[in-house]
C-alpha atoms as a PDB file:
ATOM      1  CA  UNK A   1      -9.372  35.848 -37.456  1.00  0.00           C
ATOM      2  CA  UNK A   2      -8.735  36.631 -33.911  1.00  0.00           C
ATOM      3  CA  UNK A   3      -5.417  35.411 -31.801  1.00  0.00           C
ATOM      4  CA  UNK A   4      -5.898  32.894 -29.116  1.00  0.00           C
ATOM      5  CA  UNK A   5      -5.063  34.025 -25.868  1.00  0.00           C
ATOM      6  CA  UNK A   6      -2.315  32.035 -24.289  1.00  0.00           C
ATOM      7  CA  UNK A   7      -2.705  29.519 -22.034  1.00  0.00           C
ATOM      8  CA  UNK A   8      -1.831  31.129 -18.786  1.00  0.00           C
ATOM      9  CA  UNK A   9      -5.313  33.743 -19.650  1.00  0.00           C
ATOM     10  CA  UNK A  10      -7.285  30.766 -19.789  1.00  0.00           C
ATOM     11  CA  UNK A  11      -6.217  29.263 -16.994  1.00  0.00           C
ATOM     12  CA  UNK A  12      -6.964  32.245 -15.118  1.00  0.00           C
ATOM     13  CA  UNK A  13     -10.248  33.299 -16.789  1.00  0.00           C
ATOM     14  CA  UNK A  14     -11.706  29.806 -16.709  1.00  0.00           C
ATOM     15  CA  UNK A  15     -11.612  29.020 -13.005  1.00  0.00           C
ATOM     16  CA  UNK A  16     -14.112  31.906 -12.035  1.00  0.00           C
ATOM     17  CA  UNK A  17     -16.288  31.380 -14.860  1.00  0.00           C
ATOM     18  CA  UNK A  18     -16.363  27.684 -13.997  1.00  0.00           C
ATOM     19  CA  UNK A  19     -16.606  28.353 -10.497  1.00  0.00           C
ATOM     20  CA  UNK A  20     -19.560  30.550 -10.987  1.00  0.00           C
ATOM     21  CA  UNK A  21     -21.200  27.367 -13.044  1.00  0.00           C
ATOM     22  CA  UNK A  22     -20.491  25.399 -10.093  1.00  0.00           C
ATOM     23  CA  UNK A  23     -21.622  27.522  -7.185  1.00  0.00           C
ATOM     24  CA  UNK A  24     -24.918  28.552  -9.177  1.00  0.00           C
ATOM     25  CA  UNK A  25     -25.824  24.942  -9.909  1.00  0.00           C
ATOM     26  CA  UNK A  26     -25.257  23.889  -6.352  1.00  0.00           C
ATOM     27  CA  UNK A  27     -27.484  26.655  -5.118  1.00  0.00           C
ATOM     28  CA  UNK A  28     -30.663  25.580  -7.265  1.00  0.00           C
ATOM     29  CA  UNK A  29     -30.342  22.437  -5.829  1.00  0.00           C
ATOM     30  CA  UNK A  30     -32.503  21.055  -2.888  1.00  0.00           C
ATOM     31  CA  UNK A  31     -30.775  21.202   0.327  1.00  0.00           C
ATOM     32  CA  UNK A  32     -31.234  17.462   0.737  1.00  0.00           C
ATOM     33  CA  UNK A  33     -30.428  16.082  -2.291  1.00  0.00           C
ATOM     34  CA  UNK A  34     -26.689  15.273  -2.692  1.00  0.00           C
ATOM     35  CA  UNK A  35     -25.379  15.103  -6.396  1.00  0.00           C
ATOM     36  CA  UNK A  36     -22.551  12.724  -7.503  1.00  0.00           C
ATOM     37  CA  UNK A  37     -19.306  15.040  -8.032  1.00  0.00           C
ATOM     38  CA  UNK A  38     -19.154  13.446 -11.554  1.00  0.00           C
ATOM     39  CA  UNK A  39     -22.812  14.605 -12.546  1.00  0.00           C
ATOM     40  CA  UNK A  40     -22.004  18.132 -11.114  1.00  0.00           C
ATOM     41  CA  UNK A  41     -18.497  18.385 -13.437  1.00  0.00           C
ATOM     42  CA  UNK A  42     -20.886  17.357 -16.257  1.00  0.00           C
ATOM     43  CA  UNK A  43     -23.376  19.923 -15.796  1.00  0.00           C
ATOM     44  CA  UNK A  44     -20.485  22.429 -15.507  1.00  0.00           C
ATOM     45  CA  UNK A  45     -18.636  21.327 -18.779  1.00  0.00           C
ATOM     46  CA  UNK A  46     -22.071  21.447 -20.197  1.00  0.00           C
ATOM     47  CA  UNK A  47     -22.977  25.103 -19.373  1.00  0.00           C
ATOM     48  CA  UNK A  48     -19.089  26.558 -19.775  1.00  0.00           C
ATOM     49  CA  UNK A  49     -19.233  24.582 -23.460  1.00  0.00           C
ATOM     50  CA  UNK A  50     -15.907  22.624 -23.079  1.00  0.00           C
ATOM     51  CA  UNK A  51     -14.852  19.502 -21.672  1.00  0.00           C
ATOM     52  CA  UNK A  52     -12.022  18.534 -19.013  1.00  0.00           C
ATOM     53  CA  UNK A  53      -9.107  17.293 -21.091  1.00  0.00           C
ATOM     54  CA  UNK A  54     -10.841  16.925 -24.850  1.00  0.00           C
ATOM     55  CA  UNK A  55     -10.142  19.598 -27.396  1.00  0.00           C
ATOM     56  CA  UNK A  56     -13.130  19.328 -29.969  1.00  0.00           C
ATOM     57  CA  UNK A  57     -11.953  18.499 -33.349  1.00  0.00           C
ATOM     58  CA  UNK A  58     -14.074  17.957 -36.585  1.00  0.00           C
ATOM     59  CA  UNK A  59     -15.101  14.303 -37.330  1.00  0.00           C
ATOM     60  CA  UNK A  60     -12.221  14.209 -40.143  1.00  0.00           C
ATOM     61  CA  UNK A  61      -9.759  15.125 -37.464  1.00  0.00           C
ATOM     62  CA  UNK A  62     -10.865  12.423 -35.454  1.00  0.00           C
ATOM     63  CA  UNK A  63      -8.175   9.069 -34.222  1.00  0.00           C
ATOM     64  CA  UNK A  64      -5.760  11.694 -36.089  1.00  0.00           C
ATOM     65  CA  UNK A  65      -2.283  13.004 -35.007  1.00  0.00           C
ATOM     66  CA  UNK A  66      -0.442  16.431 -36.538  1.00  0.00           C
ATOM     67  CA  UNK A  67       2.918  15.663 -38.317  1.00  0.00           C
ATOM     68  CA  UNK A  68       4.865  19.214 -38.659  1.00  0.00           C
ATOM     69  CA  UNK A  69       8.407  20.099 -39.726  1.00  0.00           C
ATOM     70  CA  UNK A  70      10.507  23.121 -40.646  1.00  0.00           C
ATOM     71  CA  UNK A  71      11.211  23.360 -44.030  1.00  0.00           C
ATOM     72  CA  UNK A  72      13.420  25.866 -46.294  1.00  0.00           C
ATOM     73  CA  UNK A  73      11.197  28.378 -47.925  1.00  0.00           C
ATOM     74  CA  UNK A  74      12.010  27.651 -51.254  1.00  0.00           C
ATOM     75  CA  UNK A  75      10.601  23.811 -50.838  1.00  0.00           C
ATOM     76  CA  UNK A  76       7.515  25.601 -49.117  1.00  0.00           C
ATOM     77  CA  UNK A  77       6.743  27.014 -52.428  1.00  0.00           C
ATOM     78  CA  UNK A  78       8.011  24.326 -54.574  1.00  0.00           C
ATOM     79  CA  UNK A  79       5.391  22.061 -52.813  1.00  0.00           C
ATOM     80  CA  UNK A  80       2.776  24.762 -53.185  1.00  0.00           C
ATOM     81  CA  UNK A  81       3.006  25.039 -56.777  1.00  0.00           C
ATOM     82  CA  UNK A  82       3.013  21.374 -56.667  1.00  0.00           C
ATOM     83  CA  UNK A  83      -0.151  21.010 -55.381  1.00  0.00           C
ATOM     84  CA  UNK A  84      -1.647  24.019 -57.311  1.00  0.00           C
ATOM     85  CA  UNK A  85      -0.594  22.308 -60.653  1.00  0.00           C
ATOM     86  CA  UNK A  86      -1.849  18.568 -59.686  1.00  0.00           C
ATOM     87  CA  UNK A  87      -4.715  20.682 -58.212  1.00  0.00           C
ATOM     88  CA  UNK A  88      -4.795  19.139 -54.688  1.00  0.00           C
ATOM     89  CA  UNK A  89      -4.005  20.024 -51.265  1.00  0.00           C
ATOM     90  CA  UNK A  90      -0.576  20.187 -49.607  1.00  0.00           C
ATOM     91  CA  UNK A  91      -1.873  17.598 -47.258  1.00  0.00           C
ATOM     92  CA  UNK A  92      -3.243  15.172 -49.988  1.00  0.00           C
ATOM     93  CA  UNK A  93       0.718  15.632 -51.161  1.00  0.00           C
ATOM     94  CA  UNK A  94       2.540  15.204 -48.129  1.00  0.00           C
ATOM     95  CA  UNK A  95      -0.108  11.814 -46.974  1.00  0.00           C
ATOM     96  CA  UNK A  96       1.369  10.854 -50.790  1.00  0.00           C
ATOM     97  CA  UNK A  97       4.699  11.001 -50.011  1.00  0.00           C
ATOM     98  CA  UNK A  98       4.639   9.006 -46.416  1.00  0.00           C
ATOM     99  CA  UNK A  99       2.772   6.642 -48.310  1.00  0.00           C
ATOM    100  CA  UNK A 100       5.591   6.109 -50.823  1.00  0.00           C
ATOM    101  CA  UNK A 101       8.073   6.575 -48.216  1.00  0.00           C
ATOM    102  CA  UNK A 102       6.484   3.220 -45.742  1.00  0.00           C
ATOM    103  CA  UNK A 103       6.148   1.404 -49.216  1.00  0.00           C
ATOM    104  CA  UNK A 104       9.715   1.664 -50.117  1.00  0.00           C
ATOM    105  CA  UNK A 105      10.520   0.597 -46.523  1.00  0.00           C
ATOM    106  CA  UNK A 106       8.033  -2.461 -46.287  1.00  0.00           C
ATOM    107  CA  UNK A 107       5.817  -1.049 -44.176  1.00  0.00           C
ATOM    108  CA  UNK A 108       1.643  -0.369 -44.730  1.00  0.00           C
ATOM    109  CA  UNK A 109      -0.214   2.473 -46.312  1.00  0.00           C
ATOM    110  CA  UNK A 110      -1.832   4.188 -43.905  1.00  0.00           C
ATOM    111  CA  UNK A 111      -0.961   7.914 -44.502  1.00  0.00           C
END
Protein backbone atom coordinates (compact mmCIF):
# COMPACT_ATOMS: atom_id res chain seq x y z
CA UNK A 1 0.00 0.00 0.00
CA UNK A 2 1.40 3.26 -1.00
CA UNK A 3 1.92 6.46 1.53
CA UNK A 4 -0.22 9.45 1.02
CA UNK A 5 1.53 12.40 0.18
CA UNK A 6 1.06 15.15 2.68
CA UNK A 7 -1.10 17.76 2.40
CA UNK A 8 1.11 20.60 1.42
CA UNK A 9 1.93 18.15 -2.18
CA UNK A 10 -1.59 18.22 -2.81
CA UNK A 11 -2.17 21.49 -2.37
CA UNK A 12 0.45 22.25 -4.73
CA UNK A 13 -0.16 19.51 -7.34
CA UNK A 14 -3.90 20.05 -7.41
CA UNK A 15 -4.13 23.70 -8.40
CA UNK A 16 -2.43 23.16 -11.91
CA UNK A 17 -4.15 20.06 -12.59
CA UNK A 18 -7.41 21.78 -11.69
CA UNK A 19 -6.48 24.77 -13.39
CA UNK A 20 -5.78 22.93 -16.54
CA UNK A 21 -9.58 21.37 -16.11
CA UNK A 22 -10.71 24.79 -15.88
CA UNK A 23 -8.90 26.62 -18.64
CA UNK A 24 -9.57 23.58 -21.14
CA UNK A 25 -13.30 23.57 -20.40
CA UNK A 26 -13.58 27.28 -20.83
CA UNK A 27 -11.85 27.09 -24.16
CA UNK A 28 -14.39 24.48 -25.77
CA UNK A 29 -16.93 26.69 -24.92
CA UNK A 30 -18.71 29.15 -27.37
CA UNK A 31 -17.47 32.57 -27.09
CA UNK A 32 -20.99 33.77 -26.33
CA UNK A 33 -22.27 31.55 -24.06
CA UNK A 34 -21.51 32.45 -20.40
CA UNK A 35 -21.57 29.44 -17.87
CA UNK A 36 -22.69 29.82 -14.20
CA UNK A 37 -19.32 29.67 -12.00
CA UNK A 38 -21.12 26.86 -10.05
CA UNK A 39 -21.71 24.61 -13.26
CA UNK A 40 -18.01 25.27 -14.30
CA UNK A 41 -16.62 24.05 -10.51
CA UNK A 42 -18.88 21.02 -11.20
CA UNK A 43 -17.53 20.09 -14.42
CA UNK A 44 -14.04 20.54 -12.89
CA UNK A 45 -14.67 18.32 -9.72
CA UNK A 46 -16.15 16.01 -12.23
CA UNK A 47 -13.12 15.58 -14.58
CA UNK A 48 -10.25 15.95 -11.57
CA UNK A 49 -12.54 13.00 -9.68
CA UNK A 50 -12.89 14.79 -6.26
CA UNK A 51 -15.11 17.19 -4.77
CA UNK A 52 -14.49 20.69 -2.95
CA UNK A 53 -14.66 19.92 0.76
CA UNK A 54 -16.16 16.04 0.74
CA UNK A 55 -13.77 13.21 1.34
CA UNK A 56 -15.56 10.05 -0.22
CA UNK A 57 -16.23 7.47 2.30
CA UNK A 58 -17.99 4.01 1.82
CA UNK A 59 -21.80 3.96 2.47
CA UNK A 60 -21.04 2.20 6.01
CA UNK A 61 -18.87 5.14 6.86
CA UNK A 62 -21.52 7.37 6.11
CA UNK A 63 -23.29 10.13 9.16
CA UNK A 64 -20.15 8.42 11.01
CA UNK A 65 -17.41 10.07 13.18
CA UNK A 66 -13.74 8.31 14.14
CA UNK A 67 -13.26 7.82 17.95
CA UNK A 68 -9.29 7.15 18.53
CA UNK A 69 -7.16 6.95 21.67
CA UNK A 70 -3.68 5.93 22.77
CA UNK A 71 -3.58 2.94 24.52
CA UNK A 72 -0.68 0.83 26.38
CA UNK A 73 0.47 -1.94 24.18
CA UNK A 74 -0.25 -4.61 26.33
CA UNK A 75 -4.25 -3.65 26.30
CA UNK A 76 -3.70 -3.39 22.38
CA UNK A 77 -3.14 -7.03 22.42
CA UNK A 78 -5.31 -7.97 25.23
CA UNK A 79 -8.22 -6.51 23.11
CA UNK A 80 -6.90 -8.28 20.04
CA UNK A 81 -6.99 -11.61 21.44
CA UNK A 82 -10.29 -10.57 22.68
CA UNK A 83 -11.77 -10.19 19.60
CA UNK A 84 -9.90 -13.16 17.96
CA UNK A 85 -11.41 -15.52 20.67
CA UNK A 86 -15.19 -14.03 20.53
CA UNK A 87 -14.29 -14.02 16.79
CA UNK A 88 -15.29 -10.39 15.98
CA UNK A 89 -13.75 -7.23 15.12
CA UNK A 90 -11.98 -4.76 17.44
CA UNK A 91 -14.57 -2.30 16.36
CA UNK A 92 -17.66 -4.60 17.00
CA UNK A 93 -15.75 -4.68 20.70
CA UNK A 94 -15.02 -1.25 21.33
CA UNK A 95 -19.03 -0.07 19.80
CA UNK A 96 -19.75 -2.94 22.78
CA UNK A 97 -18.15 -1.31 25.33
CA UNK A 98 -19.54 2.51 24.68
CA UNK A 99 -22.68 0.82 24.57
CA UNK A 100 -22.30 -0.56 28.10
CA UNK A 101 -20.54 2.43 29.14
CA UNK A 102 -23.92 5.12 28.04
CA UNK A 103 -26.12 2.28 29.63
CA UNK A 104 -24.53 2.39 32.95
CA UNK A 105 -24.72 6.21 32.72
CA UNK A 106 -28.48 6.50 31.55
CA UNK A 107 -27.86 7.46 28.38
CA UNK A 108 -29.04 5.59 24.73
CA UNK A 109 -27.43 2.88 22.70
CA UNK A 110 -26.26 4.21 19.84
CA UNK A 111 -22.61 2.96 19.52
Amino acid sequence: MSKRPPFSMLAAGAAPRTQAVLASTVAHEGEGEAQPVADLQRRVEAAVGTSAGKASRPSSRQGKRALTTWVDKAASKQLAQLALNKDCSKEQLLRDALNDLFDRNGFARLA
